[in-house]
Every structure is written in C-alpha cells, then in structure tokens.
Protein backbone atom coordinates (compact mmCIF):
# COMPACT_ATOMS: atom_id res chain seq x y z
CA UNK A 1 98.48 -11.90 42.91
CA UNK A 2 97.67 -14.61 45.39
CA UNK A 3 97.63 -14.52 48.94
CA UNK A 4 99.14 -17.47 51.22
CA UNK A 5 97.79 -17.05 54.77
CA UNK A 6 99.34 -19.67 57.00
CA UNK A 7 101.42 -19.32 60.01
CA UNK A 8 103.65 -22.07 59.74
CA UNK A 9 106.53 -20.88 57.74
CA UNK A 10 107.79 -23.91 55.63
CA UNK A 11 104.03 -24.94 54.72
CA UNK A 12 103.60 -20.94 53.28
CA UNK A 13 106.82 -21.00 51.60
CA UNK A 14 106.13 -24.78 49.89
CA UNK A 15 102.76 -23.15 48.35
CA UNK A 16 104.93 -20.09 47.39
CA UNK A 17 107.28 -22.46 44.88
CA UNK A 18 103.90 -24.58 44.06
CA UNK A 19 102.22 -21.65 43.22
CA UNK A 20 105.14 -20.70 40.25
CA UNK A 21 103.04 -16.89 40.44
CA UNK A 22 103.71 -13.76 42.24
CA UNK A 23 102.67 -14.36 45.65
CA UNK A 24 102.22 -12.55 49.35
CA UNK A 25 102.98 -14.49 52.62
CA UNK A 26 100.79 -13.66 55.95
CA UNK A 27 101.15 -14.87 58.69
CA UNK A 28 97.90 -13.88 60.27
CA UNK A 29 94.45 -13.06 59.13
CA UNK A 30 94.68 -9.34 60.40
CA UNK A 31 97.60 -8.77 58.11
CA UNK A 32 95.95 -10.16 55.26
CA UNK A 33 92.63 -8.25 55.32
CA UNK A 34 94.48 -5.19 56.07
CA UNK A 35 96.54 -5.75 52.96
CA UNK A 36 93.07 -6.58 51.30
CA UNK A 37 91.56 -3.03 52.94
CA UNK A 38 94.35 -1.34 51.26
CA UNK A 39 92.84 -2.00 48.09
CA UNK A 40 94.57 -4.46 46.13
CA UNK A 41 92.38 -7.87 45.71
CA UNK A 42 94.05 -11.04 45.38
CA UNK A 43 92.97 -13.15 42.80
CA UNK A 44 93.25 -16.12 44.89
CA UNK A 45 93.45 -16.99 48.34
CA UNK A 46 95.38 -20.32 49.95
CA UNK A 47 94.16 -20.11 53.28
CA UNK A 48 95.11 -22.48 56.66
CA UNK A 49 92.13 -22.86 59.02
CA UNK A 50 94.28 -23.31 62.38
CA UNK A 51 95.80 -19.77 62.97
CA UNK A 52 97.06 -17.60 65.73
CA UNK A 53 94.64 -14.70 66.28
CA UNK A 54 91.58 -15.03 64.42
CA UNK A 55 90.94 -18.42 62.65
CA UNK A 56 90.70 -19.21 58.60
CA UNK A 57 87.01 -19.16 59.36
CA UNK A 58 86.90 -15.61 60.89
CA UNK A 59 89.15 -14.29 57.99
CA UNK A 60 86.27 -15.90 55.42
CA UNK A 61 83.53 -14.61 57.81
CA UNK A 62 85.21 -10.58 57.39
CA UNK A 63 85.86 -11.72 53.80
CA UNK A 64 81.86 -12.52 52.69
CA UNK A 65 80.77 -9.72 54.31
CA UNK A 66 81.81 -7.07 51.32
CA UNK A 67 80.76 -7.53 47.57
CA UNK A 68 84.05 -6.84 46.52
CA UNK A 69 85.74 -9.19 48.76
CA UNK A 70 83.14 -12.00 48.29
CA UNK A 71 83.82 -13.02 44.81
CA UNK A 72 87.80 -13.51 45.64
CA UNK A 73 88.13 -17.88 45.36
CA UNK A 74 89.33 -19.46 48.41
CA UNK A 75 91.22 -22.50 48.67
CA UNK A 76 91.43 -24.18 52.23
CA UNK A 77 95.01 -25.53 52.93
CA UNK A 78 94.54 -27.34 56.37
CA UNK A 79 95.29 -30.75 58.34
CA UNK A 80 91.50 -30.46 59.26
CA UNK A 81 88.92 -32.80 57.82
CA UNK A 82 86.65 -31.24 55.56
CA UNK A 83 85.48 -34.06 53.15
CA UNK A 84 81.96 -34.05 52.32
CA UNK A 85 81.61 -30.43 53.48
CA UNK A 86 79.84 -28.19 51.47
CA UNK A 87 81.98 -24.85 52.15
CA UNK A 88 80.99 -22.25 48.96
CA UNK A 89 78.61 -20.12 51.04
CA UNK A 90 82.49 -19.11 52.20
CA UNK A 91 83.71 -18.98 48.70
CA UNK A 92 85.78 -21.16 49.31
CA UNK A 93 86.49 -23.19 45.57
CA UNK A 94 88.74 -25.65 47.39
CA UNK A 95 90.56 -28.02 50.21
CA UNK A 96 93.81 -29.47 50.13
CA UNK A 97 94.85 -31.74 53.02
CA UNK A 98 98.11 -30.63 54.33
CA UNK A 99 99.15 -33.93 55.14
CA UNK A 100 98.37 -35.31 51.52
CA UNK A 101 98.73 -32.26 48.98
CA UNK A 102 101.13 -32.07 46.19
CA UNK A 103 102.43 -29.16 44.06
CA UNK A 104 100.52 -30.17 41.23
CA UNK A 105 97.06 -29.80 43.33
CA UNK A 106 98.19 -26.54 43.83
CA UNK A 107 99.19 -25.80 40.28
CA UNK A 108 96.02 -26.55 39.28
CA UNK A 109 94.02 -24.09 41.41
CA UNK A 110 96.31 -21.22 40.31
CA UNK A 111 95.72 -22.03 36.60
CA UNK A 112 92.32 -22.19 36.81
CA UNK A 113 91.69 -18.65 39.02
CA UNK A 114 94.73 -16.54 38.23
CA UNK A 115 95.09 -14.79 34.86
C-alpha cells in the first residue's frame, strides 16, 4: 500500500495514476498517522511538506520516533527546495519537485520500495 499525504487534491490524485498501485489519499498528517496507528504500515510514503495542520516535517518527526514506523521510505513531493539536503535521518529515500516531476519519477520510487 502507499500512502499520498498532500492537501491539494489534483497533485494527490496525479501521484495516485503515477503510482499504477493500490494507494490511500490524506489530506492531513493526523489522518495519516492515525491510519498508520491503526496498524497497517504503508510500504511507501509520498509526502508534501506544506500542509494544513501539522507540516510534512512534523508527520516525519511522529514517524522516526517508533521502530516500526521508522523503517517505512519516504519520498518528499513538495515545491520547496531541498537540493543538496541531506534528509535520511527522516527516512526520507527521496524529493520530487512539484513543479518539475513526471510520472515516470514516480514510477520509479514505487518499483523500487513496493513489492
């Protein structure tokens, strides 16, 4: 399963069709690591930075703060500039420019993480 947590509608359901997997769609970060306290564990996470409520750093914050949740691979989807930012202490495998991305990128991320 992967996770899409973005609030802008039309960006989460473009990484939906890139993803070409089952996916969930969150709006939020509480609604995602509520799902995640529920027990099931994505196997990969596309996750915007610029949220309502807490931020995409927050949600990684809650998310390397439990073994279990740790080892989940994150892949930042943002219009923020993170090149040359070393951001694996978060987990995080990944960044894909908003502005630049294309299905392909995204393709590629899912191949590689889920099974």
């Amino acid at each position: 399963m992967i996770y899409i947590i973005d609030d802008d509608e039309i960006m989460a359901e473009c990484l939906v069709k890139a993803c070409k997997k089952p996916s969930k769609v969150f709006m939020n970060a509480i609604e995602a690591m509520l799902d995640i306290a529920g027990g099931e564990l994505p196997d990969l996470i596309f996750l915007d930075i610029l949220l309502d409520g807490p931020d995409g750093f927050t949600f990684l914050d809650e998310l390397m703060s439990y073994p279990d949740t740790k080892k989940i691979p994150v892949v930042i989807v943002s219009s923020l500039d993170f090149k040359g930012k070393d951001l694996s202490e978060y987990g995080v495998v990944g960044v894909l420019n908003k502005d630049e991305m294309k299905p392909e990128e995204v393709g590629a991320y899912v191949d590689k993480y889920v099974k």
